[in-house]
PDB file of N, CA and C in Angstrom:
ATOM      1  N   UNK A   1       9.529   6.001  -7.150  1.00  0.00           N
ATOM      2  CA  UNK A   1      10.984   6.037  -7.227  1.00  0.00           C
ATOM      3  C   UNK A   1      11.502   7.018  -6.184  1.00  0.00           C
ATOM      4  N   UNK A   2      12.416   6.692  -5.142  1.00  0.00           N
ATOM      5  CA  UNK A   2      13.105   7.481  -4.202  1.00  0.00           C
ATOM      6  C   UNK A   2      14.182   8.005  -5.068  1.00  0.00           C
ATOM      7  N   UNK A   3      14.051   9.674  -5.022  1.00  0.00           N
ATOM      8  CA  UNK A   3      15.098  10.208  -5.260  1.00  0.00           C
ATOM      9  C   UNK A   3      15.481  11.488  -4.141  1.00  0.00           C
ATOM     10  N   UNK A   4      15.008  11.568  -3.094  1.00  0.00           N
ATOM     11  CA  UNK A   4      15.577  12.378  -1.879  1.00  0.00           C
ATOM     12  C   UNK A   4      16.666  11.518  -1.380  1.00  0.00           C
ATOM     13  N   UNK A   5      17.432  12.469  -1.236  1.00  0.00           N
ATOM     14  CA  UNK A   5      19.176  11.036  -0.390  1.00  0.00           C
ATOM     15  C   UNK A   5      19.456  11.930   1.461  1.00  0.00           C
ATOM     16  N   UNK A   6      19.122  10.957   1.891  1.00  0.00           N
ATOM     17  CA  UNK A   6      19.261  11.131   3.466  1.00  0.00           C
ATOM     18  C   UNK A   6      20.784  10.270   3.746  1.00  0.00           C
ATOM     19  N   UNK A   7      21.587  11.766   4.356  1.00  0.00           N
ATOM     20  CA  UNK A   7      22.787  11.150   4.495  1.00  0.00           C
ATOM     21  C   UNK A   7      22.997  11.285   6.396  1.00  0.00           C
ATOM     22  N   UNK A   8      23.620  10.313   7.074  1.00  0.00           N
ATOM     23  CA  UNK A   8      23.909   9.812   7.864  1.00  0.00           C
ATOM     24  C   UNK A   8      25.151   9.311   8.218  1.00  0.00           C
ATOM     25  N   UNK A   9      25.880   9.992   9.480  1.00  0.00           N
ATOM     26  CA  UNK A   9      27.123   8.736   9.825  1.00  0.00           C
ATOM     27  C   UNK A   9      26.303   8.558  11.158  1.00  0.00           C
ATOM     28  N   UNK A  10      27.251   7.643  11.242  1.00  0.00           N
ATOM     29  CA  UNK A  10      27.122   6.379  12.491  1.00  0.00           C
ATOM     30  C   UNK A  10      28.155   5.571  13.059  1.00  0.00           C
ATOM     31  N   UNK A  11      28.523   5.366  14.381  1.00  0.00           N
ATOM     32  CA  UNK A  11      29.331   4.604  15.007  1.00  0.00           C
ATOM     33  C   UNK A  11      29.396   2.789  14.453  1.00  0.00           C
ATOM     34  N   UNK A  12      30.459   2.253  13.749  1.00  0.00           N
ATOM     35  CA  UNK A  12      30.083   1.438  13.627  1.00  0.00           C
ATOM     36  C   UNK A  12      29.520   0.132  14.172  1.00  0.00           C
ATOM     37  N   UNK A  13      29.391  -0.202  15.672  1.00  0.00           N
ATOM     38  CA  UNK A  13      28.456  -0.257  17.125  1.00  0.00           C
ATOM     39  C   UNK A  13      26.924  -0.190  16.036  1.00  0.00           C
ATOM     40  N   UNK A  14      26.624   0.983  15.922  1.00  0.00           N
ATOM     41  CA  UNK A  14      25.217   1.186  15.866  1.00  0.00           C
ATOM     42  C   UNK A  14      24.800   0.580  13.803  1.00  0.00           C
ATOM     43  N   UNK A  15      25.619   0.710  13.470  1.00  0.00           N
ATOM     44  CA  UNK A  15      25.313  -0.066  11.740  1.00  0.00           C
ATOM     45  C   UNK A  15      25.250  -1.242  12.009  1.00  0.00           C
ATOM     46  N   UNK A  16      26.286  -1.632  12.728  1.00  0.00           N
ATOM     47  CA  UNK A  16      25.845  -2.999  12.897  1.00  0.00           C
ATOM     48  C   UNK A  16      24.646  -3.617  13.741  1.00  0.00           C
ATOM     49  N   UNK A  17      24.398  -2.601  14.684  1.00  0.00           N
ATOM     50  CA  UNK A  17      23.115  -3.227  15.393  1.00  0.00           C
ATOM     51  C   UNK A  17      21.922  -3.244  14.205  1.00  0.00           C
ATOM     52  N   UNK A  18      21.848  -2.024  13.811  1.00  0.00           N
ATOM     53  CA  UNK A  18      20.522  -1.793  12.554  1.00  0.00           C
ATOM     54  C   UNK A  18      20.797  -2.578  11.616  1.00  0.00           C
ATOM     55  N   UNK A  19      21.915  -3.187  10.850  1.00  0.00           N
ATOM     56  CA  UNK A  19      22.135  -4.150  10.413  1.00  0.00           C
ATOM     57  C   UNK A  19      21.522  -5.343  10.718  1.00  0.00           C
ATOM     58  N   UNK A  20      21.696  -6.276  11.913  1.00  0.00           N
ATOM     59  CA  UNK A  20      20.979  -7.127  12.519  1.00  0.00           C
ATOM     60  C   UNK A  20      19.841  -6.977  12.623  1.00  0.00           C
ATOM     61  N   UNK A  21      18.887  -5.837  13.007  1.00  0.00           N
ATOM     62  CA  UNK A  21      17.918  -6.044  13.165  1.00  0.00           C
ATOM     63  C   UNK A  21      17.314  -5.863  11.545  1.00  0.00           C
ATOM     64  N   UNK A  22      17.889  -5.244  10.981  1.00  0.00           N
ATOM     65  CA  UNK A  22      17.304  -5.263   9.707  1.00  0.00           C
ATOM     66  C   UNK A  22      17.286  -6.682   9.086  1.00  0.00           C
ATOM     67  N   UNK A  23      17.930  -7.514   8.964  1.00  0.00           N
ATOM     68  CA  UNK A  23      18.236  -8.604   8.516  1.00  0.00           C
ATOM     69  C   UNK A  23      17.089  -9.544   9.255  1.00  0.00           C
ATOM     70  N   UNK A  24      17.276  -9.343  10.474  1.00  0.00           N
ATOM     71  CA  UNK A  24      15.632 -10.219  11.305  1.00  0.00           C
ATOM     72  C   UNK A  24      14.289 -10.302  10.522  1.00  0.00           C
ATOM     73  N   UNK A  25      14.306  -8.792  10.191  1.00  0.00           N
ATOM     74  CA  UNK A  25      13.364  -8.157   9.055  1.00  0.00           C
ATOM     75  C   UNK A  25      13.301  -9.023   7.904  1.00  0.00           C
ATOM     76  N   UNK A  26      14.117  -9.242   7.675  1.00  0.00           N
ATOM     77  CA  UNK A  26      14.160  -9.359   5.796  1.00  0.00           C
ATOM     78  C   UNK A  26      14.309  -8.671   4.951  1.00  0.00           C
ATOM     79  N   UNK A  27      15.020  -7.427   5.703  1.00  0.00           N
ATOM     80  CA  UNK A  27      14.665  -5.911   5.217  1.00  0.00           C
ATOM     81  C   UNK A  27      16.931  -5.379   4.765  1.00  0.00           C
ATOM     82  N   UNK A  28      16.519  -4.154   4.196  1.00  0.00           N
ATOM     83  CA  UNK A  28      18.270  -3.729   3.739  1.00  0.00           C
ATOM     84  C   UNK A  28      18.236  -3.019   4.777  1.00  0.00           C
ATOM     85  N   UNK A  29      19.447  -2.063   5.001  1.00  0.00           N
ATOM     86  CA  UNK A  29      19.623  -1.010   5.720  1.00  0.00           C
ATOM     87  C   UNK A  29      18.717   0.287   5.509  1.00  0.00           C
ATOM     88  N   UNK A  30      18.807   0.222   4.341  1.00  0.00           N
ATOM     89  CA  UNK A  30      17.725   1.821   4.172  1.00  0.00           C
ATOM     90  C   UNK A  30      16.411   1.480   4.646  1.00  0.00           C
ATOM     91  N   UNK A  31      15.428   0.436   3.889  1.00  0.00           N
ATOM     92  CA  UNK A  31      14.579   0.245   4.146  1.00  0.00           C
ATOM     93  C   UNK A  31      14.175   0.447   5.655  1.00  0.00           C
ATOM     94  N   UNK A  32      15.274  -0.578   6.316  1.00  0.00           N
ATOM     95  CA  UNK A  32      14.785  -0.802   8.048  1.00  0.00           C
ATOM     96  C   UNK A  32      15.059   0.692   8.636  1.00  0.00           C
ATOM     97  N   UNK A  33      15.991   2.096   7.920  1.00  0.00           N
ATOM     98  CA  UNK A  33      16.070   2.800   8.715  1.00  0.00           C
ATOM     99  C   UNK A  33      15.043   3.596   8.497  1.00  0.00           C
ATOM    100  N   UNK A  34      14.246   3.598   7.133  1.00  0.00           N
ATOM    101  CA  UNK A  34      13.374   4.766   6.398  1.00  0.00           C
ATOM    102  C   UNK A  34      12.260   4.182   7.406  1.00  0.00           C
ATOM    103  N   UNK A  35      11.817   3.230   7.539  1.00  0.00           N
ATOM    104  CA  UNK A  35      10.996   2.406   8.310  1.00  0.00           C
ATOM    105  C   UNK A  35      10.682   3.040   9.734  1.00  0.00           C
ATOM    106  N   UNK A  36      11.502   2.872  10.056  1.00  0.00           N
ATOM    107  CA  UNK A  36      11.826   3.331  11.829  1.00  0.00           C
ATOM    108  C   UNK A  36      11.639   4.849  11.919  1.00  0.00           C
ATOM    109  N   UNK A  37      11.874   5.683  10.608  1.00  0.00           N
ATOM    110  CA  UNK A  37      12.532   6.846  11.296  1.00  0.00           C
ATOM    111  C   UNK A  37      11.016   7.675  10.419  1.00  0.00           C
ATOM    112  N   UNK A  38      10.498   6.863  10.130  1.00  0.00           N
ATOM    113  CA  UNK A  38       8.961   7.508   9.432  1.00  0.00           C
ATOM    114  C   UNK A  38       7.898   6.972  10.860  1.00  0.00           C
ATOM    115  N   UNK A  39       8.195   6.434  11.424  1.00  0.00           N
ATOM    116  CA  UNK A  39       7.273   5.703  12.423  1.00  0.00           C
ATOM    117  C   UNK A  39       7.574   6.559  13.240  1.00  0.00           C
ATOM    118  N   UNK A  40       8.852   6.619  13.873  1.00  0.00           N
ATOM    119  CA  UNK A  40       8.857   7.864  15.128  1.00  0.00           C
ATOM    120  C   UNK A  40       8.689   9.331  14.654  1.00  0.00           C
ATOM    121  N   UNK A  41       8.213   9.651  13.350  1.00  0.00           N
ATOM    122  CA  UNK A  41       8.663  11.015  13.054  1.00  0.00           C
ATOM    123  C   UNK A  41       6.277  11.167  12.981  1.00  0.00           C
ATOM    124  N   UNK A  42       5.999   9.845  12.490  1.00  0.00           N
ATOM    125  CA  UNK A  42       4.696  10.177  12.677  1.00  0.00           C
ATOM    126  C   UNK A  42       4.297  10.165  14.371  1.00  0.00           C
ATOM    127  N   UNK A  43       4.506   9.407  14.985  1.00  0.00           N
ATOM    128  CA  UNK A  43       4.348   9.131  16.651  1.00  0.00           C
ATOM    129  C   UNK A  43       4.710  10.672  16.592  1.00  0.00           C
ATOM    130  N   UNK A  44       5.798  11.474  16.957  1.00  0.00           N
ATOM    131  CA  UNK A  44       5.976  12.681  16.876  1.00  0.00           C
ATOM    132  C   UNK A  44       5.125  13.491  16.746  1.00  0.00           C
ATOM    133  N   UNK A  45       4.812  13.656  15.026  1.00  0.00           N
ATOM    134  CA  UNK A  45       3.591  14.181  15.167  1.00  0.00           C
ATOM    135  C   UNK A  45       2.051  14.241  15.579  1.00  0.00           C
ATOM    136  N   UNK A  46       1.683  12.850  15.654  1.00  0.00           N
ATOM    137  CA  UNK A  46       0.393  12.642  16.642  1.00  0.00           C
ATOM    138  C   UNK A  46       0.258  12.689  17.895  1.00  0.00           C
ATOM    139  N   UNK A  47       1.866  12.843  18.344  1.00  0.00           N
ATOM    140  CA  UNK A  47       1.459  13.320  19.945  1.00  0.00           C
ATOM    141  C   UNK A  47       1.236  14.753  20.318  1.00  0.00           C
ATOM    142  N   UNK A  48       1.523  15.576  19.258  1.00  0.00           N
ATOM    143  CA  UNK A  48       1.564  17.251  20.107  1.00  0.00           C
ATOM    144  C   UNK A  48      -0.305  17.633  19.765  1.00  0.00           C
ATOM    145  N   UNK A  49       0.104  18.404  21.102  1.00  0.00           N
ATOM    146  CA  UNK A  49      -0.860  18.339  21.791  1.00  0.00           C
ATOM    147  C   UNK A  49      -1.324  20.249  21.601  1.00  0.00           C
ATOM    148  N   UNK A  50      -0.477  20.994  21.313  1.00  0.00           N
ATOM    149  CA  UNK A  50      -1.032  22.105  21.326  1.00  0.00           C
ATOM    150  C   UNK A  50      -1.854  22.625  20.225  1.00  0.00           C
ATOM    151  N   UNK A  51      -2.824  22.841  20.112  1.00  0.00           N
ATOM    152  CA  UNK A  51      -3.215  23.799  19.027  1.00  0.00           C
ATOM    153  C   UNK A  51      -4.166  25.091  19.539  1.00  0.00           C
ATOM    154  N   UNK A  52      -4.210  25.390  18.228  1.00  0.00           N
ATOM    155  CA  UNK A  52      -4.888  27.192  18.712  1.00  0.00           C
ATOM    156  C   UNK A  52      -6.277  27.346  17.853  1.00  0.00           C
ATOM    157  N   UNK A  53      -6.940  27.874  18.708  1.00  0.00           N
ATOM    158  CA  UNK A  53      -8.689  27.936  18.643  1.00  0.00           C
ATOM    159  C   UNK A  53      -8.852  29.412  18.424  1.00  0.00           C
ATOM    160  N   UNK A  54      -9.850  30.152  17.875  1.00  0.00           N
ATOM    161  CA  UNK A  54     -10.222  31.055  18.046  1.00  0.00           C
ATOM    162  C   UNK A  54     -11.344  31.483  19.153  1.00  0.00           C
ATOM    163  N   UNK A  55     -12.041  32.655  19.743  1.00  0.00           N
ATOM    164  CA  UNK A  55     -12.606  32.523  21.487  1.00  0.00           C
ATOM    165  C   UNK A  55     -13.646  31.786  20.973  1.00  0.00           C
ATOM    166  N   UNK A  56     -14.297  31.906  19.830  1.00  0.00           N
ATOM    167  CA  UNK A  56     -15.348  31.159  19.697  1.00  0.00           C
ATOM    168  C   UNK A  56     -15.479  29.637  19.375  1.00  0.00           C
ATOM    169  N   UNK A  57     -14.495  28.978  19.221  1.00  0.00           N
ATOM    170  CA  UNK A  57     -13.961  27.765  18.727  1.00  0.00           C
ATOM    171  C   UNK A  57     -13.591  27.185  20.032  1.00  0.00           C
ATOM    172  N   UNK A  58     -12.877  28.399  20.722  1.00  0.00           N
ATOM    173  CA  UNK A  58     -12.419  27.748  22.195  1.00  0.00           C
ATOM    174  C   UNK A  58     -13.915  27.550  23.271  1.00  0.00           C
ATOM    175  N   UNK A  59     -14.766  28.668  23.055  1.00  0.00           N
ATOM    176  CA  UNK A  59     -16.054  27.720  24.047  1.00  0.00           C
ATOM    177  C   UNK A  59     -16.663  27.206  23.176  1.00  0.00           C
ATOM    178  N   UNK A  60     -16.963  26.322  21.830  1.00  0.00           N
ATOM    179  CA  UNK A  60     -17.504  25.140  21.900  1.00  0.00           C
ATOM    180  C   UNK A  60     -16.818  24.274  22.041  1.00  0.00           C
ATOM    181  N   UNK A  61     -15.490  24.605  22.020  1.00  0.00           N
ATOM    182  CA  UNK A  61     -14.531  23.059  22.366  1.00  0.00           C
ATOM    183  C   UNK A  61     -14.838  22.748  24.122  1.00  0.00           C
ATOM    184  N   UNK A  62     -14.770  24.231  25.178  1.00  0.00           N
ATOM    185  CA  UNK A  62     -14.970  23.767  26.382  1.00  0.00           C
ATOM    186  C   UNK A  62     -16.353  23.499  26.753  1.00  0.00           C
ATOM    187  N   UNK A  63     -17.059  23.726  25.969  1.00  0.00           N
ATOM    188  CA  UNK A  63     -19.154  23.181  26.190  1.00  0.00           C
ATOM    189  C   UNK A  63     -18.693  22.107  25.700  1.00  0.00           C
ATOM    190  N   UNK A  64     -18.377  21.030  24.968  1.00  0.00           N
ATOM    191  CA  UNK A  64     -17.819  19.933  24.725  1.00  0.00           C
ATOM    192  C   UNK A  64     -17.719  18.869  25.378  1.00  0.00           C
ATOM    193  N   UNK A  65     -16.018  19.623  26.316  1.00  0.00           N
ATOM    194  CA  UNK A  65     -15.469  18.785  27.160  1.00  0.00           C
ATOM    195  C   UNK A  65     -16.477  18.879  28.519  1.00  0.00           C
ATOM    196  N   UNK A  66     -16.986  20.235  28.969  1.00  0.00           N
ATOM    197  CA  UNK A  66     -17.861  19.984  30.091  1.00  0.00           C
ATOM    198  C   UNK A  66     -19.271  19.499  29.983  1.00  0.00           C
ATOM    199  N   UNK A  67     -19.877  19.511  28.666  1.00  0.00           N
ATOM    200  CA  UNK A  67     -21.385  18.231  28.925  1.00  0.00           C
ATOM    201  C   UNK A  67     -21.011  17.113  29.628  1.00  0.00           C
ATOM    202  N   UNK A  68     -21.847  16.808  30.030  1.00  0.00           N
ATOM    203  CA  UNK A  68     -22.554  15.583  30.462  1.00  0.00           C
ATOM    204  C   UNK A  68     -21.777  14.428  29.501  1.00  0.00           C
ATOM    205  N   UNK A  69     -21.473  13.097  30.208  1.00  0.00           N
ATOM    206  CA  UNK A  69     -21.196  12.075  28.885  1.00  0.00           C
ATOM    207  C   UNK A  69     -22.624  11.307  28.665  1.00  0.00           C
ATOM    208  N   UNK A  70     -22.510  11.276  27.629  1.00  0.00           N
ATOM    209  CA  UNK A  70     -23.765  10.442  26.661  1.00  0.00           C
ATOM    210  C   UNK A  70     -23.975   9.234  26.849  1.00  0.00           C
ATOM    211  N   UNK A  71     -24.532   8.665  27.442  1.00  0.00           N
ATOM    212  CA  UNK A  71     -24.584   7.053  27.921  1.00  0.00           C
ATOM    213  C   UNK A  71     -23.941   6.467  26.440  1.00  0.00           C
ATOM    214  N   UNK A  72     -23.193   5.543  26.669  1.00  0.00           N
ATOM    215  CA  UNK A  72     -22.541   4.793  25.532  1.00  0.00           C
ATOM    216  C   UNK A  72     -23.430   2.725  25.562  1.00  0.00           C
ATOM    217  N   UNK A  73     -24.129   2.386  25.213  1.00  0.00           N
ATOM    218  CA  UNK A  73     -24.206   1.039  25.739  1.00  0.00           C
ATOM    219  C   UNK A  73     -22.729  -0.085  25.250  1.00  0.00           C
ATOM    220  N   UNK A  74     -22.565   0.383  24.062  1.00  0.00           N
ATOM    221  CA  UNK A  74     -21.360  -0.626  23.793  1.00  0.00           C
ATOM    222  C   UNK A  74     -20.205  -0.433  24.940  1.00  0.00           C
ATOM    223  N   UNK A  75     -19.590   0.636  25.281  1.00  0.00           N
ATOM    224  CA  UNK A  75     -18.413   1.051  25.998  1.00  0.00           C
ATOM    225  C   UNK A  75     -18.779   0.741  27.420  1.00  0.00           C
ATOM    226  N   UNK A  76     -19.759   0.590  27.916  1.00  0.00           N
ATOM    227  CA  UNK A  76     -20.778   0.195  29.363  1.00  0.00           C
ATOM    228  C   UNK A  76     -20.164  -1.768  28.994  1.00  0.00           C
ATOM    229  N   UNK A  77     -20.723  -2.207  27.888  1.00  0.00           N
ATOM    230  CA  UNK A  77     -20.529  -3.526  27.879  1.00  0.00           C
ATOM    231  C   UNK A  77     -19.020  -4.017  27.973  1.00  0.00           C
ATOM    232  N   UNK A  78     -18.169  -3.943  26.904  1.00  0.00           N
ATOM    233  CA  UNK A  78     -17.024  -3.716  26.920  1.00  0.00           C
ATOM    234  C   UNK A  78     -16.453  -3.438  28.380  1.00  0.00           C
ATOM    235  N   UNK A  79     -16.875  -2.943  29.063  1.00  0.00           N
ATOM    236  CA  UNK A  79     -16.226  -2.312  30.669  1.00  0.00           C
ATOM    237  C   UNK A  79     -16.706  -3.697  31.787  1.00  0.00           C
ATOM    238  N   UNK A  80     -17.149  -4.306  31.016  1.00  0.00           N
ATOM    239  CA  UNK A  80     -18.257  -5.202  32.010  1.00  0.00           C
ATOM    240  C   UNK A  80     -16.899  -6.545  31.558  1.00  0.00           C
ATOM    241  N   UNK A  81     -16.803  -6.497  30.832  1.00  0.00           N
ATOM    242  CA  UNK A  81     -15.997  -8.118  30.183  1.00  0.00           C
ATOM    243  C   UNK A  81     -14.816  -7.793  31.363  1.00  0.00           C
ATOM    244  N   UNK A  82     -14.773  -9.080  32.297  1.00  0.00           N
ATOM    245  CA  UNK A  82     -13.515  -9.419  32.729  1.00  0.00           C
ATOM    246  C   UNK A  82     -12.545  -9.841  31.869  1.00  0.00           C
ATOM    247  N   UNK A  83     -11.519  -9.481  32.378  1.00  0.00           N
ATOM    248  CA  UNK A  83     -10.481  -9.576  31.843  1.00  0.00           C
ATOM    249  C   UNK A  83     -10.237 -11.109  31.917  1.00  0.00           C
ATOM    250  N   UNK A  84      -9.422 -12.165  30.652  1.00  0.00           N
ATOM    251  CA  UNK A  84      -8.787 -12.898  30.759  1.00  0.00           C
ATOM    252  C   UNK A  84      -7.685 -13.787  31.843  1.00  0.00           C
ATOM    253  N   UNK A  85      -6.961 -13.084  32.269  1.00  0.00           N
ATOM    254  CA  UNK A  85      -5.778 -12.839  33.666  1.00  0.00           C
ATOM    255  C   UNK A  85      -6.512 -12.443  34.724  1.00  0.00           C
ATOM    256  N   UNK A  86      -7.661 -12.221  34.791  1.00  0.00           N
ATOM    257  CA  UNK A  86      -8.318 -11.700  36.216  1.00  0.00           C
ATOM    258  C   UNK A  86      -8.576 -12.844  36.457  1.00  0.00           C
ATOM    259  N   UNK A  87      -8.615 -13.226  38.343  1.00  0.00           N
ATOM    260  CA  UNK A  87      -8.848 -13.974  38.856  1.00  0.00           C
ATOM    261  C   UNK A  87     -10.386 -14.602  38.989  1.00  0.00           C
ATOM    262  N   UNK A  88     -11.045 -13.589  39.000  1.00  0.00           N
ATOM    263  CA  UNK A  88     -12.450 -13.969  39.056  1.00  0.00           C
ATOM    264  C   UNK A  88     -13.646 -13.759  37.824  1.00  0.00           C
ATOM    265  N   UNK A  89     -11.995 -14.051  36.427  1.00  0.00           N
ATOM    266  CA  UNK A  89     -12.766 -14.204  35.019  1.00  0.00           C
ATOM    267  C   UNK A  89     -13.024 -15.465  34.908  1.00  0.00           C
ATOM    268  N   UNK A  90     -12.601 -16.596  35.639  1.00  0.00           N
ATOM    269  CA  UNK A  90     -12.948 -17.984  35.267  1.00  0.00           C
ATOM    270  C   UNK A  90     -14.321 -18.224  36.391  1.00  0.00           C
TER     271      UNK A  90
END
């Protein structure tokens, strides 16, 4: 049961666009906006990029990134598949 209330104005221009697209949906207004605005708020959070290491946390993270890469055979194969749209996949 939703009982947090997210209040909002808006140009009426823009209700009506989210309107429409909500309706494409099959969806109400709240739904299509709770929708949208949980999607960019996670994207948000999976993009930042900073975090903090302690010195010892910070060199095994950089022994890490500077080994050697590990031969992969699947990711070797995968790299090998022409592409579909490439000319010299047929």
């Amino acid at each position: 049961m939703r009982d947090a209330a997210i209040n909002l104005r808006a140009l009426p221009e823009q209700r009506d666009l989210i309107d429409h697209a909500a309706s494409l949906l099959g969806k109400n207004r709240s739904d299509f906006m709770l929708e949208a605005a949980c999607d960019r708020a996670q994207a948000v959070l999976l993009d930042q990029v900073l975090f903090s290491l302690d010195a010892d946390k910070f060199k095994q993270f950089t022994a890490l990134l500077d080994a050697p890469v590990a031969p992969n055979p699947g990711l070797e194969r995968l790299m090998a598949v022409k592409a579909p749209w490439s000319a010299d996949a047929a």
